[in-house]
C-alpha atoms as a PDB file:
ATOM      1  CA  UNK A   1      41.504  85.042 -53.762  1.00  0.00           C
ATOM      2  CA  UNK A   2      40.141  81.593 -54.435  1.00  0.00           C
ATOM      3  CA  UNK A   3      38.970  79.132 -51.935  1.00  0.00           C
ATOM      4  CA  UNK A   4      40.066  76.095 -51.539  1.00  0.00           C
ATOM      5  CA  UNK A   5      38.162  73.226 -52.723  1.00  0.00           C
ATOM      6  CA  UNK A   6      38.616  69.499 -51.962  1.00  0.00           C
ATOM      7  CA  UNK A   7      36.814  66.899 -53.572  1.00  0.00           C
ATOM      8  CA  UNK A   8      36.194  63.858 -52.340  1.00  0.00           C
ATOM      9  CA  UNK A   9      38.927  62.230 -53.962  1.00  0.00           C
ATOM     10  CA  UNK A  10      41.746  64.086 -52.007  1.00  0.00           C
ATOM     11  CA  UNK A  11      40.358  62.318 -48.820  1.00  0.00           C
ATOM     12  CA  UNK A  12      40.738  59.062 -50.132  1.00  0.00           C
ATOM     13  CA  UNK A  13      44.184  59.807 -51.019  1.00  0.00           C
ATOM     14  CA  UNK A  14      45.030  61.002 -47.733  1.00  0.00           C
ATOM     15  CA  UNK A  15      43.231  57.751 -46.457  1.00  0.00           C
ATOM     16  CA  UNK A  16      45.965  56.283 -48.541  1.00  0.00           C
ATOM     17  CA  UNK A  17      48.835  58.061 -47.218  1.00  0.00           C
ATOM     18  CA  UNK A  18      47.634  57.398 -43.366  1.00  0.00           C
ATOM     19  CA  UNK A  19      47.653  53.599 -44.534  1.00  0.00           C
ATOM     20  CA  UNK A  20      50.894  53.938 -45.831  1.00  0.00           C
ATOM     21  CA  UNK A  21      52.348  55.760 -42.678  1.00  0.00           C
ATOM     22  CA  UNK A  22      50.735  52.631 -40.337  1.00  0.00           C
ATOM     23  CA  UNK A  23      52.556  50.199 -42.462  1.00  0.00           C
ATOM     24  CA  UNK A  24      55.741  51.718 -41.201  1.00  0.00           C
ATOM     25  CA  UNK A  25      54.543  52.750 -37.864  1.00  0.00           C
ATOM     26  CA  UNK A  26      52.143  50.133 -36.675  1.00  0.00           C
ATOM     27  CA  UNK A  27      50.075  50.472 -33.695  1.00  0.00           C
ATOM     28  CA  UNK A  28      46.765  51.051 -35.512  1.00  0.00           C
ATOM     29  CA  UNK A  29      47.238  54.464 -34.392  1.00  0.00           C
ATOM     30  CA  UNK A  30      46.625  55.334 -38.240  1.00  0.00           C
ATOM     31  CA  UNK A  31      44.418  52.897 -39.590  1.00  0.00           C
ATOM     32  CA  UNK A  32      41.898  53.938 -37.255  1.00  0.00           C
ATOM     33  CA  UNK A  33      42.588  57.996 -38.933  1.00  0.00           C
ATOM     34  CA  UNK A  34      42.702  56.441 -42.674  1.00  0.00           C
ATOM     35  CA  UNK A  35      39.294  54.660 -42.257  1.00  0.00           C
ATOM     36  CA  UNK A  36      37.810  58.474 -40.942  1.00  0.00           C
ATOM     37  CA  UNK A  37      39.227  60.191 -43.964  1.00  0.00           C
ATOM     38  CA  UNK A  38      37.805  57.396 -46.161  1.00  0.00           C
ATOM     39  CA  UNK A  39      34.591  57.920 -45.067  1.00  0.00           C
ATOM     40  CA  UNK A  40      34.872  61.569 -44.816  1.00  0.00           C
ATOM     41  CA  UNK A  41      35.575  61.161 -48.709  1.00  0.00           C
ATOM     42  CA  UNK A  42      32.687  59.101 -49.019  1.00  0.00           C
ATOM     43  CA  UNK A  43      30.412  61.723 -47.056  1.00  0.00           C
ATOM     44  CA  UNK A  44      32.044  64.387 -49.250  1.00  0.00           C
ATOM     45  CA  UNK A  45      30.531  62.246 -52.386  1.00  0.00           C
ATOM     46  CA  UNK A  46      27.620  61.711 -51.234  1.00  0.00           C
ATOM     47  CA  UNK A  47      27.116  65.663 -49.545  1.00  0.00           C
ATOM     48  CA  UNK A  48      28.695  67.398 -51.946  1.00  0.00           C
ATOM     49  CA  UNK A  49      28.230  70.922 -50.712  1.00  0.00           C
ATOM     50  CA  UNK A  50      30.313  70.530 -47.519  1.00  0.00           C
ATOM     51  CA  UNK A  51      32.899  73.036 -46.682  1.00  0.00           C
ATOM     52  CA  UNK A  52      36.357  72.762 -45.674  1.00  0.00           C
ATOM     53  CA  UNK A  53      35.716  73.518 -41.348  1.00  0.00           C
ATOM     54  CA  UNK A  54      32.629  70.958 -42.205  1.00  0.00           C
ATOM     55  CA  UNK A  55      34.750  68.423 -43.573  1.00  0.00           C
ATOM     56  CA  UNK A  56      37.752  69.015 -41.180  1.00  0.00           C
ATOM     57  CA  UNK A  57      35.034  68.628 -37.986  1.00  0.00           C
ATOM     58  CA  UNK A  58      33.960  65.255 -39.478  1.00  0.00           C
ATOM     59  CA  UNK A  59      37.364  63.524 -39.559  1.00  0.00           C
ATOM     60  CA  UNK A  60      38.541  64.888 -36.452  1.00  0.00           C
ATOM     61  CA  UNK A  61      35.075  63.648 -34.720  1.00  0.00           C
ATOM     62  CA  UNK A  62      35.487  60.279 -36.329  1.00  0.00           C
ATOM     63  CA  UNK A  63      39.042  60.301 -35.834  1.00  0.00           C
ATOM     64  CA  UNK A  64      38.679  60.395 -32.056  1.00  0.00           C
ATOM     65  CA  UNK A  65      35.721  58.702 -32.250  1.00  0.00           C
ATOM     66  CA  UNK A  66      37.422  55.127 -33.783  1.00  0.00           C
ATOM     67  CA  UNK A  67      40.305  55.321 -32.303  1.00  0.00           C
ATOM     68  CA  UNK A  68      38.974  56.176 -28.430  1.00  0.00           C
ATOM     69  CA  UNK A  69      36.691  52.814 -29.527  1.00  0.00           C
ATOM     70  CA  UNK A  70      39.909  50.670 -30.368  1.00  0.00           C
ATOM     71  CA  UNK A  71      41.591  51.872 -27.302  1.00  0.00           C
ATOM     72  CA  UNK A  72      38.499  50.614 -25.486  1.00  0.00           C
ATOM     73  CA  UNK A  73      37.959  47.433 -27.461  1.00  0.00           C
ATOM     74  CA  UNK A  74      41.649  46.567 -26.931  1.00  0.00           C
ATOM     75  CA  UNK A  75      41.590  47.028 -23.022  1.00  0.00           C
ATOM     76  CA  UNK A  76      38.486  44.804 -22.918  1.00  0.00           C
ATOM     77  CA  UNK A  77      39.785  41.866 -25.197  1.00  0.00           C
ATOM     78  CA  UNK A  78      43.296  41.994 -24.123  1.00  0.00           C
ATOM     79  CA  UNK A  79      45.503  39.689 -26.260  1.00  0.00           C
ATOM     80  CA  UNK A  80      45.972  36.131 -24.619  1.00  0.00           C
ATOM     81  CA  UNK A  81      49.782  34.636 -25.030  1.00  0.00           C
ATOM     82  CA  UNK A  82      51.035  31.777 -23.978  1.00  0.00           C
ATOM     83  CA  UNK A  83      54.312  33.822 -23.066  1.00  0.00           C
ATOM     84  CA  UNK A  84      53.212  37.078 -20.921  1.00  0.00           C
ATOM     85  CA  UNK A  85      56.612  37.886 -19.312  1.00  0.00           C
ATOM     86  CA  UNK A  86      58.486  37.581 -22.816  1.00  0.00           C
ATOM     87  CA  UNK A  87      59.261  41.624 -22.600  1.00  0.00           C
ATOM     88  CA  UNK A  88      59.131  41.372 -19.308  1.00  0.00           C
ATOM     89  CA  UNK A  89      62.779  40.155 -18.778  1.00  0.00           C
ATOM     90  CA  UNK A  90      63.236  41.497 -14.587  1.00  0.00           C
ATOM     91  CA  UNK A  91      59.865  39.155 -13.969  1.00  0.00           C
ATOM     92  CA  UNK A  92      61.288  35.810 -15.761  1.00  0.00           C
ATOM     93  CA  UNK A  93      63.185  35.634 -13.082  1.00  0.00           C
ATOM     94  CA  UNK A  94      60.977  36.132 -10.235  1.00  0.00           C
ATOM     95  CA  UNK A  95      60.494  32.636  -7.736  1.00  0.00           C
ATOM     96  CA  UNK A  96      64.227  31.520  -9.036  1.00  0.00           C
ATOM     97  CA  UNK A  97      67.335  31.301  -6.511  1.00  0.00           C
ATOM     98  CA  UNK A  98      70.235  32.175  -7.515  1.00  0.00           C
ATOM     99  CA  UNK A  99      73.847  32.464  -5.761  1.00  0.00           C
ATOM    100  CA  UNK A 100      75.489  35.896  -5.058  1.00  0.00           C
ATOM    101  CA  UNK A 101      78.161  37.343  -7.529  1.00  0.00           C
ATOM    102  CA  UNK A 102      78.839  39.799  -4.942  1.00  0.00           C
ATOM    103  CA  UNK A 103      77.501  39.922  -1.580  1.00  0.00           C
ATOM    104  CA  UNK A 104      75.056  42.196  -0.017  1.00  0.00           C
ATOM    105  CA  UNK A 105      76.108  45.486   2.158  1.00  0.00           C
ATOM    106  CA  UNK A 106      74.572  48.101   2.919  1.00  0.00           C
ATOM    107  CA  UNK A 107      71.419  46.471   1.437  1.00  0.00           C
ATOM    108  CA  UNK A 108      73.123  46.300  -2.034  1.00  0.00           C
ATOM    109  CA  UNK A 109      74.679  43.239  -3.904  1.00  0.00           C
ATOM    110  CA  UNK A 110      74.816  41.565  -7.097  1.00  0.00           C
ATOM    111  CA  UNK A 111      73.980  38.001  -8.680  1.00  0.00           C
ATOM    112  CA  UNK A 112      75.095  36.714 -11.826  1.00  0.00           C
ATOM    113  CA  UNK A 113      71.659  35.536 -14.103  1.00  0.00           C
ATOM    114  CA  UNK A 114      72.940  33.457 -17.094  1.00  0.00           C
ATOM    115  CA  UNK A 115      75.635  35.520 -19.272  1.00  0.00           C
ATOM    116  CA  UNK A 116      74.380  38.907 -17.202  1.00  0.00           C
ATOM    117  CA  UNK A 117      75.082  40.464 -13.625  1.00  0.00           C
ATOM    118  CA  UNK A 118      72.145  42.251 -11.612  1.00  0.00           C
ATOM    119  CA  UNK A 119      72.015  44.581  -8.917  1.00  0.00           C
ATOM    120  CA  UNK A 120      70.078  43.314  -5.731  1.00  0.00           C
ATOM    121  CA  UNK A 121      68.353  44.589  -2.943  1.00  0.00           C
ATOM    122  CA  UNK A 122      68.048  42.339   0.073  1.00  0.00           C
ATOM    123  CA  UNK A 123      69.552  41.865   3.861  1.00  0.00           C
ATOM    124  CA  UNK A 124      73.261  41.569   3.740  1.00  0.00           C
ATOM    125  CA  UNK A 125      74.567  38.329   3.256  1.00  0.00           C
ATOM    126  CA  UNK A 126      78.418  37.171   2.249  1.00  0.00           C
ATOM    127  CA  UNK A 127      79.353  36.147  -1.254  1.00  0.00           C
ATOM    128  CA  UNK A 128      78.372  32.250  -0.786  1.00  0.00           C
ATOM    129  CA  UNK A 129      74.699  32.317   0.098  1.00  0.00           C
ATOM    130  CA  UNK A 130      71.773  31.635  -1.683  1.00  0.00           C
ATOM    131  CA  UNK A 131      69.260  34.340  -2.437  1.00  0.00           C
ATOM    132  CA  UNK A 132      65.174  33.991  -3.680  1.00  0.00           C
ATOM    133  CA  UNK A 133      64.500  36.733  -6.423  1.00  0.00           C
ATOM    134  CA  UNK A 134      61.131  38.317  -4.922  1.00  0.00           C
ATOM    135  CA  UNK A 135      60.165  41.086  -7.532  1.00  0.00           C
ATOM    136  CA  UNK A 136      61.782  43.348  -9.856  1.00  0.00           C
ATOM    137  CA  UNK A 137      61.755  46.749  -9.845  1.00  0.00           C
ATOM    138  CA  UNK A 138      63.385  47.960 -13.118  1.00  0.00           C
ATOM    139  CA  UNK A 139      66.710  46.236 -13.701  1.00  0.00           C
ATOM    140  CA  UNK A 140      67.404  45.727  -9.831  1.00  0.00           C
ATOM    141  CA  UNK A 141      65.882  42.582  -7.789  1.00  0.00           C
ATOM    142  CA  UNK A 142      64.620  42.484  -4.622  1.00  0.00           C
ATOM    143  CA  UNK A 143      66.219  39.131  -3.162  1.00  0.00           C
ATOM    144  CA  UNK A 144      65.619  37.208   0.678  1.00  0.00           C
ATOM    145  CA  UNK A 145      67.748  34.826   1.730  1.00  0.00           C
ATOM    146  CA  UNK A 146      67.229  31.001   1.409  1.00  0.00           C
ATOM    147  CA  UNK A 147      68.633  28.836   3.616  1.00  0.00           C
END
């Protein structure tokens, strides 16, 4: 039974194919994998009597390796945006008053937020007061009354 061989040329292509997979699943999950196999292809060029476990070890090790260092790098040098609640729809609305669209028993209630209704937590209170939004827990508010 033969072995199998690779050549140096078959990691580039796979560098290739991991570059093509992060253009349709960004994250640079698999740029980070692409760049290891590239330069596993260029150690294979270079080293040319490598075998397959040797190779394999490599781009694992310098898979983990660059992508443990993005992961790193990106928690450091977090993105700045002038919109940081834009996913974040519960907390737009924290700080806002708003008036009840049902009122609150039992510690339960609901408020009506542009075109949508939300569920509230709060003191009970009858249909016509005013409530504060105070956090956001998920899709349900935590609300005190405002006199």
């Amino acid at each position: 039974m033969t072995d199998l061989v690779i050549v140096f040329w078959n990691w580039w292509v796979l560098a290739l194919v991991l570059l093509v997979i992060e253009l349709l699943a960004p994250g640079f999950f698999f740029l980070w994998m692409a760049a290891s196999a590239f330069v596993t292809g260029c150690l294979l060029l270079l080293i040319s009597v490598l075998n397959i476990e040797s190779q394999i070890f490599i781009f694992s090790i310098l898979s983990i390796a660059a992508i443990t260092a993005w992961r790193l790098y990106g928690k450091k040098h977090a993105i700045a945006t002038d919109h940081p609640l834009l996913n974040k729809r519960g907390a737009q609305y924290i700080g806002r008053v708003f008036s009840l669209y049902q009122p609150i028993e039992n510690g339960e209630g609901k408020i009506k937020v542009d075109d949508s209704i939300w569920k509230v937590h709060g003191e009970d209170c009858d249909i016509n007061a005013k409530v504060k939004v105070i956090g956001a827990r998920g899709t349900v508010f935590d609300v005190e009354r405002v006199e």
